[in-house]
N, C-alpha and C. Protein backbone atom coordinates (compact mmCIF):
# COMPACT_ATOMS: atom_id res chain seq x y z
N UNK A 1 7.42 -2.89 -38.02
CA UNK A 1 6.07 -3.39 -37.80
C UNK A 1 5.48 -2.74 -36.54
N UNK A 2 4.28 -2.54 -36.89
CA UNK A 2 3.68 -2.12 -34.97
C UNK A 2 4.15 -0.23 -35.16
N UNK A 3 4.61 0.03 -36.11
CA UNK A 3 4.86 1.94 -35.88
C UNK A 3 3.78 2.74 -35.43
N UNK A 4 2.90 2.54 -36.12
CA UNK A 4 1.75 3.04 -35.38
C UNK A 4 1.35 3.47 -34.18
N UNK A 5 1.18 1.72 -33.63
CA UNK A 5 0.72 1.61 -32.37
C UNK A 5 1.93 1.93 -31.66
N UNK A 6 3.19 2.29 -31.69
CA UNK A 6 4.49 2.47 -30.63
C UNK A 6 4.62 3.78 -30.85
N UNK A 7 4.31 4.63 -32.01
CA UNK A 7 4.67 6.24 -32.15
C UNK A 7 3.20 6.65 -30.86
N UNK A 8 1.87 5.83 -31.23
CA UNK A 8 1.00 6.20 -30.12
C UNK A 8 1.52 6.47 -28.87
N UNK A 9 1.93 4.75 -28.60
CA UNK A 9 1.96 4.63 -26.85
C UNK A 9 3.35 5.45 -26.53
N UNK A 10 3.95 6.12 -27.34
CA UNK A 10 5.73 7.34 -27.01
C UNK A 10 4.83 8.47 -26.72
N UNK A 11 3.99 8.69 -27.73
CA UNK A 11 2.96 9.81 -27.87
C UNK A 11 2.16 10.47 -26.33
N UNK A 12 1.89 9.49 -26.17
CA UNK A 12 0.87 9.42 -24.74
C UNK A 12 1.65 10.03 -23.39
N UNK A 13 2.78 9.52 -23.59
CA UNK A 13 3.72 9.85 -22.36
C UNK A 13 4.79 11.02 -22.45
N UNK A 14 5.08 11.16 -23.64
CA UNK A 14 5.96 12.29 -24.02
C UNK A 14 5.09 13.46 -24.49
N UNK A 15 3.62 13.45 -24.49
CA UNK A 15 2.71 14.68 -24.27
C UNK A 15 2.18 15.14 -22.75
N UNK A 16 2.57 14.51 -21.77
CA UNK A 16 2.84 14.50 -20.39
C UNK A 16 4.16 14.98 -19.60
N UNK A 17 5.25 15.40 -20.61
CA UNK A 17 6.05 15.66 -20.03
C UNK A 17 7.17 14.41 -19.78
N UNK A 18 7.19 13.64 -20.26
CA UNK A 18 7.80 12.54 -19.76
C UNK A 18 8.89 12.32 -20.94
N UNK A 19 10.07 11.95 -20.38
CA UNK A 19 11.43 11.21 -21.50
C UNK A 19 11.22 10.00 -21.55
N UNK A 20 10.86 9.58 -22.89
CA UNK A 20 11.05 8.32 -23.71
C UNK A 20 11.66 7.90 -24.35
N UNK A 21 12.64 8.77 -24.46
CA UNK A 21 13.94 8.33 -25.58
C UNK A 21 14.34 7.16 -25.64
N UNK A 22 15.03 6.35 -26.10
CA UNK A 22 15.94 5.42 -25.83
C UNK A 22 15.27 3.94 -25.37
N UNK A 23 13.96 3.97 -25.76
CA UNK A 23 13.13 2.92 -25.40
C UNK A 23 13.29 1.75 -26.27
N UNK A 24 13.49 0.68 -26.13
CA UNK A 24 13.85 -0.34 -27.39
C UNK A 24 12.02 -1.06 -27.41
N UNK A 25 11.80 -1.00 -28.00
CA UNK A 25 9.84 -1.59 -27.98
C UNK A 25 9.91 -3.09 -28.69
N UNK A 26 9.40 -3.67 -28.12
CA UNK A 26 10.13 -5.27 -29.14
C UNK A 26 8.05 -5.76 -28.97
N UNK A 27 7.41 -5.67 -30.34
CA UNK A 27 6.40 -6.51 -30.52
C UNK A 27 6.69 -7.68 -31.01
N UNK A 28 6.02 -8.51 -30.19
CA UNK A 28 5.97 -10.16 -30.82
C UNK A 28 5.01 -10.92 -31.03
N UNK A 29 4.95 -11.13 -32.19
CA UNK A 29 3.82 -11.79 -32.81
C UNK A 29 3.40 -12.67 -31.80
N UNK A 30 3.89 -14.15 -31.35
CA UNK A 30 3.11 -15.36 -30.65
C UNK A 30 4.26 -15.04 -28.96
N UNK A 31 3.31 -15.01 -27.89
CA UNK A 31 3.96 -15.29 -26.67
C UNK A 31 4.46 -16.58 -26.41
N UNK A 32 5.29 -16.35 -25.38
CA UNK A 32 5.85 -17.58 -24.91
C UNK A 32 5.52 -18.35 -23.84
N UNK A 33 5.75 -19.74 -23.27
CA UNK A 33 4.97 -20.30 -21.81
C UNK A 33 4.91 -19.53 -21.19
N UNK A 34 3.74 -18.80 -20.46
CA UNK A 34 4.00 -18.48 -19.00
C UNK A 34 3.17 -19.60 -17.87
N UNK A 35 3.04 -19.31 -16.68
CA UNK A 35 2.78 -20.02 -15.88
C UNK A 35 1.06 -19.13 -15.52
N UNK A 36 1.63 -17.99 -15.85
CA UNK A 36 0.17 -17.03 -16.06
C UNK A 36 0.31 -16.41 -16.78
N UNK A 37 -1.28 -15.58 -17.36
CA UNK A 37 -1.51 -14.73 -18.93
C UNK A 37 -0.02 -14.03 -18.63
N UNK A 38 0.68 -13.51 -19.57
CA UNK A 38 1.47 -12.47 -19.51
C UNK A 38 1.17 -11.76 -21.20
N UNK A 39 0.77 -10.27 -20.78
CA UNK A 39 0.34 -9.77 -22.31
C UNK A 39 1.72 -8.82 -22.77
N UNK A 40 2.69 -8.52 -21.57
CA UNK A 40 3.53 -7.39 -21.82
C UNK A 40 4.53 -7.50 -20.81
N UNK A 41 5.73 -7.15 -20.82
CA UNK A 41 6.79 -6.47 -19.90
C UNK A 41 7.43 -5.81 -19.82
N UNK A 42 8.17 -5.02 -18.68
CA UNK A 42 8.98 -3.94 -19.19
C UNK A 42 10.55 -4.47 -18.17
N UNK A 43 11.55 -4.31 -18.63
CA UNK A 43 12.74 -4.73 -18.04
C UNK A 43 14.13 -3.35 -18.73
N UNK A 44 14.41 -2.71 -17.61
CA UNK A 44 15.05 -1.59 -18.13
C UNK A 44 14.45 -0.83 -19.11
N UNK A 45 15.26 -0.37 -20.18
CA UNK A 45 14.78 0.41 -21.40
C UNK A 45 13.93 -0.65 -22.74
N UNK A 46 13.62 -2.08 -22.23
CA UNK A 46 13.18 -2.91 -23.39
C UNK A 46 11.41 -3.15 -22.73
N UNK A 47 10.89 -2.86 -23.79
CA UNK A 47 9.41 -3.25 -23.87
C UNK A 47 9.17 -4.17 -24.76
N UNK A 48 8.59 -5.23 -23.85
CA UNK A 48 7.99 -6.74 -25.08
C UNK A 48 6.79 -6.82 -24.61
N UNK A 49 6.03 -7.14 -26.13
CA UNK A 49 4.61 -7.22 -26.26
C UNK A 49 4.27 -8.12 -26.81
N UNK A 50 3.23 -9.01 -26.66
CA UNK A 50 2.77 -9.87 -27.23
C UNK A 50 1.92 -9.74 -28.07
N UNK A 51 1.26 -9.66 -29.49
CA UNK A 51 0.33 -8.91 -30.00
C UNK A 51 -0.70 -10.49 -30.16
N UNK A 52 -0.40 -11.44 -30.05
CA UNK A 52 -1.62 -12.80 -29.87
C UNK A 52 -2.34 -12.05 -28.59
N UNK A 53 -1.60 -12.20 -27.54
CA UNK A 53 -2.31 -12.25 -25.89
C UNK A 53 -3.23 -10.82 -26.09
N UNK A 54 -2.58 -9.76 -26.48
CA UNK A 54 -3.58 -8.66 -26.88
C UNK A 54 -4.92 -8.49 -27.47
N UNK A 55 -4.81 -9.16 -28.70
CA UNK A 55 -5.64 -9.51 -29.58
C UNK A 55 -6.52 -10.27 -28.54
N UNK A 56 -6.19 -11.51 -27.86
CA UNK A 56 -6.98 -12.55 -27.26
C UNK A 56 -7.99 -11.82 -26.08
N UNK A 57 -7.23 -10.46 -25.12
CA UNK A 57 -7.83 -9.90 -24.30
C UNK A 57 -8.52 -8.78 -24.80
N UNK A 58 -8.83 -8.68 -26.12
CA UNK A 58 -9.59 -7.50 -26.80
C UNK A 58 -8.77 -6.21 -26.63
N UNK A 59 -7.17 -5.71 -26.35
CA UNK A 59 -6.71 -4.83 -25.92
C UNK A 59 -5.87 -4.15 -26.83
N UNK A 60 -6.33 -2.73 -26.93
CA UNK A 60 -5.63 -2.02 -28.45
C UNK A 60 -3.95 -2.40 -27.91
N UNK A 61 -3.10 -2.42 -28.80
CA UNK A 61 -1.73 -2.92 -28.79
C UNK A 61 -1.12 -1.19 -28.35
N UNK A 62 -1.43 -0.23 -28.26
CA UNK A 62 -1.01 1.30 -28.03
C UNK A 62 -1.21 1.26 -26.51
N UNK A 63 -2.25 0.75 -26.26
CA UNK A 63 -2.48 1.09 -24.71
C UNK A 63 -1.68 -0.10 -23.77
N UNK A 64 -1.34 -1.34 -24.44
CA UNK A 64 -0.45 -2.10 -23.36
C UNK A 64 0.87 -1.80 -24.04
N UNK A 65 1.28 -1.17 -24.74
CA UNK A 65 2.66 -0.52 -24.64
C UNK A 65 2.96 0.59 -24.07
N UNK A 66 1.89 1.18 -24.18
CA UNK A 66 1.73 2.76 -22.92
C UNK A 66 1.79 2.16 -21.64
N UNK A 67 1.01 1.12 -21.98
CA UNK A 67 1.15 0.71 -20.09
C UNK A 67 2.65 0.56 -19.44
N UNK A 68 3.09 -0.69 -20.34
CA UNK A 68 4.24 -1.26 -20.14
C UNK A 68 5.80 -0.17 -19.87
N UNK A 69 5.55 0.95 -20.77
CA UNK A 69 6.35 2.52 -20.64
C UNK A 69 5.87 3.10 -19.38
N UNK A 70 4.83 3.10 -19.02
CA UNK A 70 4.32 3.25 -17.73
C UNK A 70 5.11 2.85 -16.83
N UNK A 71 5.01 1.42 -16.48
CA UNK A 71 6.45 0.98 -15.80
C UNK A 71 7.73 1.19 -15.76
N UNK A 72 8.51 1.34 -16.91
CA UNK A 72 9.33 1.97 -17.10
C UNK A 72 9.79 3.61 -15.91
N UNK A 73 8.70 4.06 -16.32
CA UNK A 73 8.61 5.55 -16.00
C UNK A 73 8.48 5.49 -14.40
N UNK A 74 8.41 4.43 -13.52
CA UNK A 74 8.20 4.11 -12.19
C UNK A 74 6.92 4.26 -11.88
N UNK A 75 5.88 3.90 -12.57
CA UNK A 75 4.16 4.37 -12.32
C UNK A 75 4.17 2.26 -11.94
N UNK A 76 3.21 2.72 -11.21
CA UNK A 76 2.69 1.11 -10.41
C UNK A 76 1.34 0.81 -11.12
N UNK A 77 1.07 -0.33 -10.83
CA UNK A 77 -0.82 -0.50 -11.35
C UNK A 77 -1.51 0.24 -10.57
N UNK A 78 -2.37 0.56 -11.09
CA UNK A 78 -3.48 1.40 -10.09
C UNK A 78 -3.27 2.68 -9.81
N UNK A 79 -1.43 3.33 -9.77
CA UNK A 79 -1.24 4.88 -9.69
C UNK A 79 -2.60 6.13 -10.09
N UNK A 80 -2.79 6.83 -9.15
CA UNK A 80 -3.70 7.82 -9.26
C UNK A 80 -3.22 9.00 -10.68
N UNK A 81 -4.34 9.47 -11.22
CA UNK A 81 -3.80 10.26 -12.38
C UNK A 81 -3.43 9.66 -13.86
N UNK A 82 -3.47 8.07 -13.71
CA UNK A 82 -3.21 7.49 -14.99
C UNK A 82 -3.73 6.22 -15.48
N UNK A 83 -4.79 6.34 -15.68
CA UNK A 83 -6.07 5.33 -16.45
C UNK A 83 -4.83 4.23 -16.86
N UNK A 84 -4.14 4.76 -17.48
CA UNK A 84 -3.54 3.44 -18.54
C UNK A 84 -2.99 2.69 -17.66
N UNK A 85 -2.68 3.24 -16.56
CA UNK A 85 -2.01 2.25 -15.41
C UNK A 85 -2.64 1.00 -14.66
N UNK A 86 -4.30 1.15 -14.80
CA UNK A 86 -5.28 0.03 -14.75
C UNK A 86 -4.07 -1.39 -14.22
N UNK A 87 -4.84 -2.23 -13.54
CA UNK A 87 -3.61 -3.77 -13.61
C UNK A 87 -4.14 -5.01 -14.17
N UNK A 88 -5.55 -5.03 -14.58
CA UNK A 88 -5.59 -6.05 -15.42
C UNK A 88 -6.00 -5.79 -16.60
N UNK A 89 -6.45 -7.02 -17.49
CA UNK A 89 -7.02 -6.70 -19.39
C UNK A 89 -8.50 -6.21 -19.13
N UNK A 90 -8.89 -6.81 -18.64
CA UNK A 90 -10.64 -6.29 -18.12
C UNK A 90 -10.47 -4.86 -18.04
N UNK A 91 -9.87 -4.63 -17.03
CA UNK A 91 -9.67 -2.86 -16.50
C UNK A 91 -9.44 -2.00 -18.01
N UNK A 92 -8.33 -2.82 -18.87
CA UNK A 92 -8.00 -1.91 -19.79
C UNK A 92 -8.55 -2.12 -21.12
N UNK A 93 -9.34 -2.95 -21.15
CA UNK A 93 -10.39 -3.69 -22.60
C UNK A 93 -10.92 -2.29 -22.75
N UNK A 94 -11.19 -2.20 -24.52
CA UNK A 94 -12.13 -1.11 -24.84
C UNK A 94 -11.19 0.70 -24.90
N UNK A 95 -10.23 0.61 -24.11
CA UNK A 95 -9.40 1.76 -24.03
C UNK A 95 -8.49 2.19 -25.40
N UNK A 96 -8.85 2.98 -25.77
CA UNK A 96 -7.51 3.86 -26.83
C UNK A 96 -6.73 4.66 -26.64
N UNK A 97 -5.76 5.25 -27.32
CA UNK A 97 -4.98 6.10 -27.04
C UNK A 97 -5.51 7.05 -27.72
């Protein structure tokens, strides 16, 4: 499920020069409690996405998995040189890959 949007957001970063191999991408339909929005995370080689919270912040599901690989890759919010790195949904509403 989600191939699409995850061959995108591999796409984006591995046309930059960047190793993505070995990335485990985990979309999930409904998020879980947080204490604040949480649309995405990245923890080692695993990316989880929420595709409700996405949907809810108007945000293509390619670009907060690019983001979230972003992290991965040691890029911070706001890093110079990489739009997708934006740090909130506002910043990244409206964006495609």
């Amino acid at each position: 499920m989600y191939k699409e949007e995850k061959k995108k957001a591999l796409a984006y970063w591995s046309v930059r020069g960047f190793d993505v191999s070995g990335l485990h991408i985990n979309v999930k339909e409904k998020s879980n409690q947080w204490s604040v929005p949480v649309i995405g995370y990245q923890k080692g080689r695993i990316i989880v996405v929420y595709a409700d919270k996405a949907k809810e912040y108007n945000l293509d599901l390619s670009v907060v998995i690019a983001h979230e690989i972003g992290h991965y890759l040691g890029f911070r919010h706001y890093d110079r040189g990489h739009e997708i790195m934006k740090g909130t949904a506002k910043e990244l509403g409206g964006k495609k890959l």
